[in-house]
C-alpha atoms as a PDB file:
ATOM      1  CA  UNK A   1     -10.912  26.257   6.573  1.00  0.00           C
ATOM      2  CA  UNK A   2      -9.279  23.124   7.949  1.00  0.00           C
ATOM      3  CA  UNK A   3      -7.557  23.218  11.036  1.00  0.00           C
ATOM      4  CA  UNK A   4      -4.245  21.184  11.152  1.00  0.00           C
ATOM      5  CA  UNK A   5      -5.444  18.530  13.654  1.00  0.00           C
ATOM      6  CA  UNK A   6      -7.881  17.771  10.857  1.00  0.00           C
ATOM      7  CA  UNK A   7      -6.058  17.199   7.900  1.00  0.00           C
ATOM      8  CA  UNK A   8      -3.525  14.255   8.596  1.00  0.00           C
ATOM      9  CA  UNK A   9      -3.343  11.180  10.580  1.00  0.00           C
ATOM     10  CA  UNK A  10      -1.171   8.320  10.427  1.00  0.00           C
ATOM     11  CA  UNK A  11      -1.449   4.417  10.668  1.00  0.00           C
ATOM     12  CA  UNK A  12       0.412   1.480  11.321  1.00  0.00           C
ATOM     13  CA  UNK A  13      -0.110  -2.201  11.747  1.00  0.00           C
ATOM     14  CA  UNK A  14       2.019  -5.101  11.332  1.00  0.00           C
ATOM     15  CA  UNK A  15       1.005  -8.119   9.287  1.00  0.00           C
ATOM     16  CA  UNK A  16       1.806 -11.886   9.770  1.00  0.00           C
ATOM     17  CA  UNK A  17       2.273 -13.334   6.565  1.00  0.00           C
ATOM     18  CA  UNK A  18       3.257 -17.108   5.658  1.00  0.00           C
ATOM     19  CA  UNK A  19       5.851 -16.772   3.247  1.00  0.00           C
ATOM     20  CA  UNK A  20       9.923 -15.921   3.252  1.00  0.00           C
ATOM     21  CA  UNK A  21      10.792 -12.322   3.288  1.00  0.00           C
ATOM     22  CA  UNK A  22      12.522 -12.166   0.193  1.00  0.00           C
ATOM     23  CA  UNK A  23       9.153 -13.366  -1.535  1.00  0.00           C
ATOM     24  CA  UNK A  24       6.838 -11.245   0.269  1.00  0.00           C
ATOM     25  CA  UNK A  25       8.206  -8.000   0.073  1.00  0.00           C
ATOM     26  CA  UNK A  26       8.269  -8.915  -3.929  1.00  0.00           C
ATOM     27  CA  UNK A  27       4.954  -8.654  -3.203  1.00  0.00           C
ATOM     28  CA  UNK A  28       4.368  -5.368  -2.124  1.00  0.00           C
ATOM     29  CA  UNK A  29       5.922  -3.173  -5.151  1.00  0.00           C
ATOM     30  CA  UNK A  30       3.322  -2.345  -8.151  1.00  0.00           C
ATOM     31  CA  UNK A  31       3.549  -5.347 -10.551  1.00  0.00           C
ATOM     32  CA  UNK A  32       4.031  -7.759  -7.307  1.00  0.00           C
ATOM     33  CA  UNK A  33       0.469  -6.368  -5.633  1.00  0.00           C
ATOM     34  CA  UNK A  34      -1.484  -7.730  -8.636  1.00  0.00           C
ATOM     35  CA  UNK A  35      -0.638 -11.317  -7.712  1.00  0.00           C
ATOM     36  CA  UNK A  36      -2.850 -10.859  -4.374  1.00  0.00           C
ATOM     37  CA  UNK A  37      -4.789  -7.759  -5.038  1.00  0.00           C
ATOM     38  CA  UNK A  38      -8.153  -8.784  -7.401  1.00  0.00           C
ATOM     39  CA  UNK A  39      -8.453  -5.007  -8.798  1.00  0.00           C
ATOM     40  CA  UNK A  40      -4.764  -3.330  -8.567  1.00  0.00           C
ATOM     41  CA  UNK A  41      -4.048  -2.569 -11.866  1.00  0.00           C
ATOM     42  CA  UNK A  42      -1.781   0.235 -12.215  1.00  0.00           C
ATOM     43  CA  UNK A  43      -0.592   1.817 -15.577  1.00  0.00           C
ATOM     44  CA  UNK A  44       3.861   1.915 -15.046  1.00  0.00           C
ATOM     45  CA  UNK A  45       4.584   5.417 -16.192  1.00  0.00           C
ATOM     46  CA  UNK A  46       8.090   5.686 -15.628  1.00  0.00           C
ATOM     47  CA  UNK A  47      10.070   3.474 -16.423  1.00  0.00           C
ATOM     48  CA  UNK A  48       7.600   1.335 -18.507  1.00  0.00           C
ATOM     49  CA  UNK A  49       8.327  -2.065 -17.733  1.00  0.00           C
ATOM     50  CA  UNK A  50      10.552  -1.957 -14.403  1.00  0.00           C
ATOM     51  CA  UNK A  51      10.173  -1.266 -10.825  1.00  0.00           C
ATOM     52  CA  UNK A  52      13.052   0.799  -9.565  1.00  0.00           C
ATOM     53  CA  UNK A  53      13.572   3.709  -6.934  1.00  0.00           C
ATOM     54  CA  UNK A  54      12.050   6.846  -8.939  1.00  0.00           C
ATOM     55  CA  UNK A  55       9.379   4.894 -10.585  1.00  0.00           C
ATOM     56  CA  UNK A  56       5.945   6.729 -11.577  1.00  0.00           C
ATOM     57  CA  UNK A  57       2.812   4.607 -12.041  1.00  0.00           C
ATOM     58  CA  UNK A  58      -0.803   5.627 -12.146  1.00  0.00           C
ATOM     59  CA  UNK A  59      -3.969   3.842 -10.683  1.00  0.00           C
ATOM     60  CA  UNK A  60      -7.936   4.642 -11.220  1.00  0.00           C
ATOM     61  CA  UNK A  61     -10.224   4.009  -8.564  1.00  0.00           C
ATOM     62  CA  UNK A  62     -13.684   2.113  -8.994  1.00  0.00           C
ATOM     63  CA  UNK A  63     -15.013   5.508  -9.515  1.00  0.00           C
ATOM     64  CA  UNK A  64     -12.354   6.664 -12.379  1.00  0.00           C
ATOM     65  CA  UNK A  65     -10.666   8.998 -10.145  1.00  0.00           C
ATOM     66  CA  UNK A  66      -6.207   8.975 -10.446  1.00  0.00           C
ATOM     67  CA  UNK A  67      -3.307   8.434  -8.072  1.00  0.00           C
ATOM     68  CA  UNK A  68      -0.121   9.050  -9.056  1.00  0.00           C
ATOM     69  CA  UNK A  69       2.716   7.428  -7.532  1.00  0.00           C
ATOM     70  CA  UNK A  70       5.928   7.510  -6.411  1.00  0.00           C
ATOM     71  CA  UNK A  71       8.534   4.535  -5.595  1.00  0.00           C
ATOM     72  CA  UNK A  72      10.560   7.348  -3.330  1.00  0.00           C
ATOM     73  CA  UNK A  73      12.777   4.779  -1.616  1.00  0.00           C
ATOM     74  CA  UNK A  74      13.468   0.815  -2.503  1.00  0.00           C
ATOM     75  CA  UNK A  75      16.060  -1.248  -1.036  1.00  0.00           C
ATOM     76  CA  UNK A  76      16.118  -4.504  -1.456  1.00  0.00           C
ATOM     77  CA  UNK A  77      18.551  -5.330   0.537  1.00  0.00           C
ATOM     78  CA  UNK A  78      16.549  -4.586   3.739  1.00  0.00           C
ATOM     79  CA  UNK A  79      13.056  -5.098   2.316  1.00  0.00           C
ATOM     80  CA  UNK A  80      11.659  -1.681   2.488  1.00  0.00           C
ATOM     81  CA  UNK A  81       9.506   0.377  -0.074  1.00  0.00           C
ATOM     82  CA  UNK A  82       8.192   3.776   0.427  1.00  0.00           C
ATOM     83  CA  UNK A  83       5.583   5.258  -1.920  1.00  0.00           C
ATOM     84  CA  UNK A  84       3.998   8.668  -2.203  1.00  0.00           C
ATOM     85  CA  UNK A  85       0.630   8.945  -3.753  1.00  0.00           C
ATOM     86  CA  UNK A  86      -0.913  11.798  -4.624  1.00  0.00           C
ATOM     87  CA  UNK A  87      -4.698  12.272  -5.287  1.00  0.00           C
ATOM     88  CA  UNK A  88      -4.829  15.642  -6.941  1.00  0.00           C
ATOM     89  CA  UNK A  89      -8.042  17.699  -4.916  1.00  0.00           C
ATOM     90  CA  UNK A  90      -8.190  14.848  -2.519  1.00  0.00           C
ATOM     91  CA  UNK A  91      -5.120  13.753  -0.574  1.00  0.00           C
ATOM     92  CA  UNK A  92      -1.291  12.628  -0.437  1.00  0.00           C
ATOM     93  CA  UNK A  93      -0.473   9.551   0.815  1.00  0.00           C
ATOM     94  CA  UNK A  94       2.623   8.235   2.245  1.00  0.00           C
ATOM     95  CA  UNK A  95       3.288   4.818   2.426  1.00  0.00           C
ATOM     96  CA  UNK A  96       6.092   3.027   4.285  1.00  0.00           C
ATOM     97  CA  UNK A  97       6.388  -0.632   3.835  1.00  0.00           C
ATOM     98  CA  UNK A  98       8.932  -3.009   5.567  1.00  0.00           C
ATOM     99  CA  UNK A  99       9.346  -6.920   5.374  1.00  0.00           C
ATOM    100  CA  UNK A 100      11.356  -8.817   8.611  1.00  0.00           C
ATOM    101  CA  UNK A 101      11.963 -12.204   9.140  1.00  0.00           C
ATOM    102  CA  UNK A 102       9.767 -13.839  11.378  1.00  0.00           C
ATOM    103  CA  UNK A 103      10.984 -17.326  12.355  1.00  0.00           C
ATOM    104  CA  UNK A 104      10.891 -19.612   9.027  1.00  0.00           C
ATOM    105  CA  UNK A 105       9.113 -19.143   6.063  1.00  0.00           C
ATOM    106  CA  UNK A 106       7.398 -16.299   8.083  1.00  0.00           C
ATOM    107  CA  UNK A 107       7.079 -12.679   7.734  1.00  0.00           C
ATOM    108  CA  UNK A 108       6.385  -9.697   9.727  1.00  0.00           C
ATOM    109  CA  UNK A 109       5.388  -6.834   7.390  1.00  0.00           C
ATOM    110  CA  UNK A 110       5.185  -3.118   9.327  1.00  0.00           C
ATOM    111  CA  UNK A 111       2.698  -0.895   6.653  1.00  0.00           C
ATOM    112  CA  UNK A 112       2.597   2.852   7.600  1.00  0.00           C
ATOM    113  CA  UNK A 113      -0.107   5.553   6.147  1.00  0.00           C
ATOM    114  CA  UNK A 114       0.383   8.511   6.968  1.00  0.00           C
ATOM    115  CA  UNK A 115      -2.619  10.672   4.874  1.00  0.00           C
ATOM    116  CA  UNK A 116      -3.148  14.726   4.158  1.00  0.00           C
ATOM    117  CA  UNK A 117      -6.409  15.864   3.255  1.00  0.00           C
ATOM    118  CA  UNK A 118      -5.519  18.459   0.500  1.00  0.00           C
ATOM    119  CA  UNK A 119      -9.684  19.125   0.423  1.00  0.00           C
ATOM    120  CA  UNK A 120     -12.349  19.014   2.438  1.00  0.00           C
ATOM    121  CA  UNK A 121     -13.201  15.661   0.479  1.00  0.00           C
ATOM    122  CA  UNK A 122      -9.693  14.593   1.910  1.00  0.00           C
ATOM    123  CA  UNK A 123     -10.655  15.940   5.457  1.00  0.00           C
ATOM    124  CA  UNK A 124     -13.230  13.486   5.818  1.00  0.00           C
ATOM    125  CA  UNK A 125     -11.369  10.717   4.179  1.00  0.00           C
ATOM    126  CA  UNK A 126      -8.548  11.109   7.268  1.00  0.00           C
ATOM    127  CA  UNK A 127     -11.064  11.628   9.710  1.00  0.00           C
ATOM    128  CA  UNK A 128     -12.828   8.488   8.871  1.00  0.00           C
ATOM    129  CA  UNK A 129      -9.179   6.336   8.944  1.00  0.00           C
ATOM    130  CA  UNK A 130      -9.638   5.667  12.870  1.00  0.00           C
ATOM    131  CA  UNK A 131      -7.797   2.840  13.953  1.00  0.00           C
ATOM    132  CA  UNK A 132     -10.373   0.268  13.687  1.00  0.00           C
ATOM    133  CA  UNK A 133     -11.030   1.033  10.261  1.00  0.00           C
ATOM    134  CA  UNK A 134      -7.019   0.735   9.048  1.00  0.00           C
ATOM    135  CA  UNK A 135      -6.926  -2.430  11.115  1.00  0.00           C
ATOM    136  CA  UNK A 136     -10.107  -4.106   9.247  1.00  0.00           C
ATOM    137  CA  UNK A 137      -7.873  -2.565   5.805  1.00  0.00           C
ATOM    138  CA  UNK A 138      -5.002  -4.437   7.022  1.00  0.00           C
ATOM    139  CA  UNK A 139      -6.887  -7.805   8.185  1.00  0.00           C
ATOM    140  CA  UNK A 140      -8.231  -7.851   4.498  1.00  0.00           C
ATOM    141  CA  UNK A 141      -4.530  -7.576   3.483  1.00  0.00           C
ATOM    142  CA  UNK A 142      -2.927  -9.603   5.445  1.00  0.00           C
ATOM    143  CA  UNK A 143      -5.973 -12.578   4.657  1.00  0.00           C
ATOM    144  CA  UNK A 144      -5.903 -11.722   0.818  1.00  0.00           C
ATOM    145  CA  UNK A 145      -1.117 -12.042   0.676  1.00  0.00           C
ATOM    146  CA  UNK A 146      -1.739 -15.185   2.559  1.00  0.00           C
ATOM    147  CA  UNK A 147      -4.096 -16.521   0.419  1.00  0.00           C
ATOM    148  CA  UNK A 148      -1.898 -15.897  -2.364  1.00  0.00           C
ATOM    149  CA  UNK A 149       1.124 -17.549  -0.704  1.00  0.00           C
ATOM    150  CA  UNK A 150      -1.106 -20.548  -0.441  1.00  0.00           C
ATOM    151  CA  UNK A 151      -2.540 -20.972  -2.976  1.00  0.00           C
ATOM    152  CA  UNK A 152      -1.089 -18.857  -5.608  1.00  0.00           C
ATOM    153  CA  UNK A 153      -3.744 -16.686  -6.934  1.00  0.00           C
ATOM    154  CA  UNK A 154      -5.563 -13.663  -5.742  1.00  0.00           C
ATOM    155  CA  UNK A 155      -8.820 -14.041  -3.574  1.00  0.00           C
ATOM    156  CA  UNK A 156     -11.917 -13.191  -5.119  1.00  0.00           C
ATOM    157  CA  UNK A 157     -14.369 -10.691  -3.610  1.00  0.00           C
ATOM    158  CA  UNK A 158     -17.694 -11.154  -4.502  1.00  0.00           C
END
C-alpha cells in the first residue's frame, strides 16, 4: 500500500524565454507545443479543431501508452493555462502554466507539476521527479521554445 508522502510531489521552475508574451504563451496550448516540441502530437478530441477552456485531447507515449487531457482553465488575457492529464493505472497530472513579461521581447514562463501516482508504476514515477530531474526537463524546454523563437522550427533530437 502507498503511503501518502509517496504518491505526489510537485514542481516548479521558471523559464527565460526570448520571445513576447503574447507569442509564447501561444506556445504552450496543444496545437502551439508542436511548433517546438519534435514528438507532441496530440489527437484534439473535443472540440476538433479549436483550443478553448474545456478542451479534451489525447497523446500516446513512445511506448503506445494514453493521456487524456484537460484544458481546465485558459485565459488569455493573463497568459495562463492549466491542464489535467490523466494516465489511467499510472498517474494524474496537473499542470499550471503562466507567461509574464520580462523586459522586451522577453518572457518569464512559471510551469507547475504537481503528479499522483494512482499505481505503484506511478509511485516510482513521482519518486523519481526530484528536483534535479524536473530542472534538466525544464532546461530541455526552455533550450528547445527558444530555439523555436529563433529560428522557427523545432530542434531535432537525435
Amino acid at each position: 500500500m502507498m503511503s501518502k508522502s509517496d504518491v505526489r510531489v510537485k514542481r516548479s521552475w521558471l523559464l527565460r524565454l526570448n520571445g513576447r508574451s503574447d507569442l509564447v504563451f501561444s506556445l504552450f496550448d496543444p496545437i502551439g507545443e508542436k511548433k517546438w516540441a519534435e514528438t507532441w502530437n496530440p489527437t484534439l478530441v473535443f472540440p476538433d479543431s479549436a483550443v478553448r477552456q474545456g478542451s479534451v485531447f489525447t497523446t500516446k507515449d513512445h511506448e503506445g501508452t494514453e493521456t487524456i487531457w484537460t484544458i481546465t482553465k485558459l485565459d488569455k488575457k493573463n497568459r495562463k493555462i492549466v491542464y489535467a492529464a490523466v494516465t489511467p493505472g499510472f498517474k494524474v497530472s496537473i499542470i499550471d502554466i503562466n507567461c509574464q513579461p520580462d523586459g522586451t521581447n522577453r518572457t518569464k514562463a512559471r510551469v507547475t507539476y504537481t503528479i499522483t501516482a494512482l499505481s505503484e508504476k506511478g509511485k516510482e514515477y513521482v519518486t523519481s521527479m526530484s528536483m534535479q530531474h524536473y530542472h534538466a526537463w525544464m532546461t530541455g524546454w526552455e533550450k528547445a521554445i527558444n530555439h523555436y523563437l529563433r529560428w522557427g522550427r523545432a530542434l531535432q533530437h537525435h
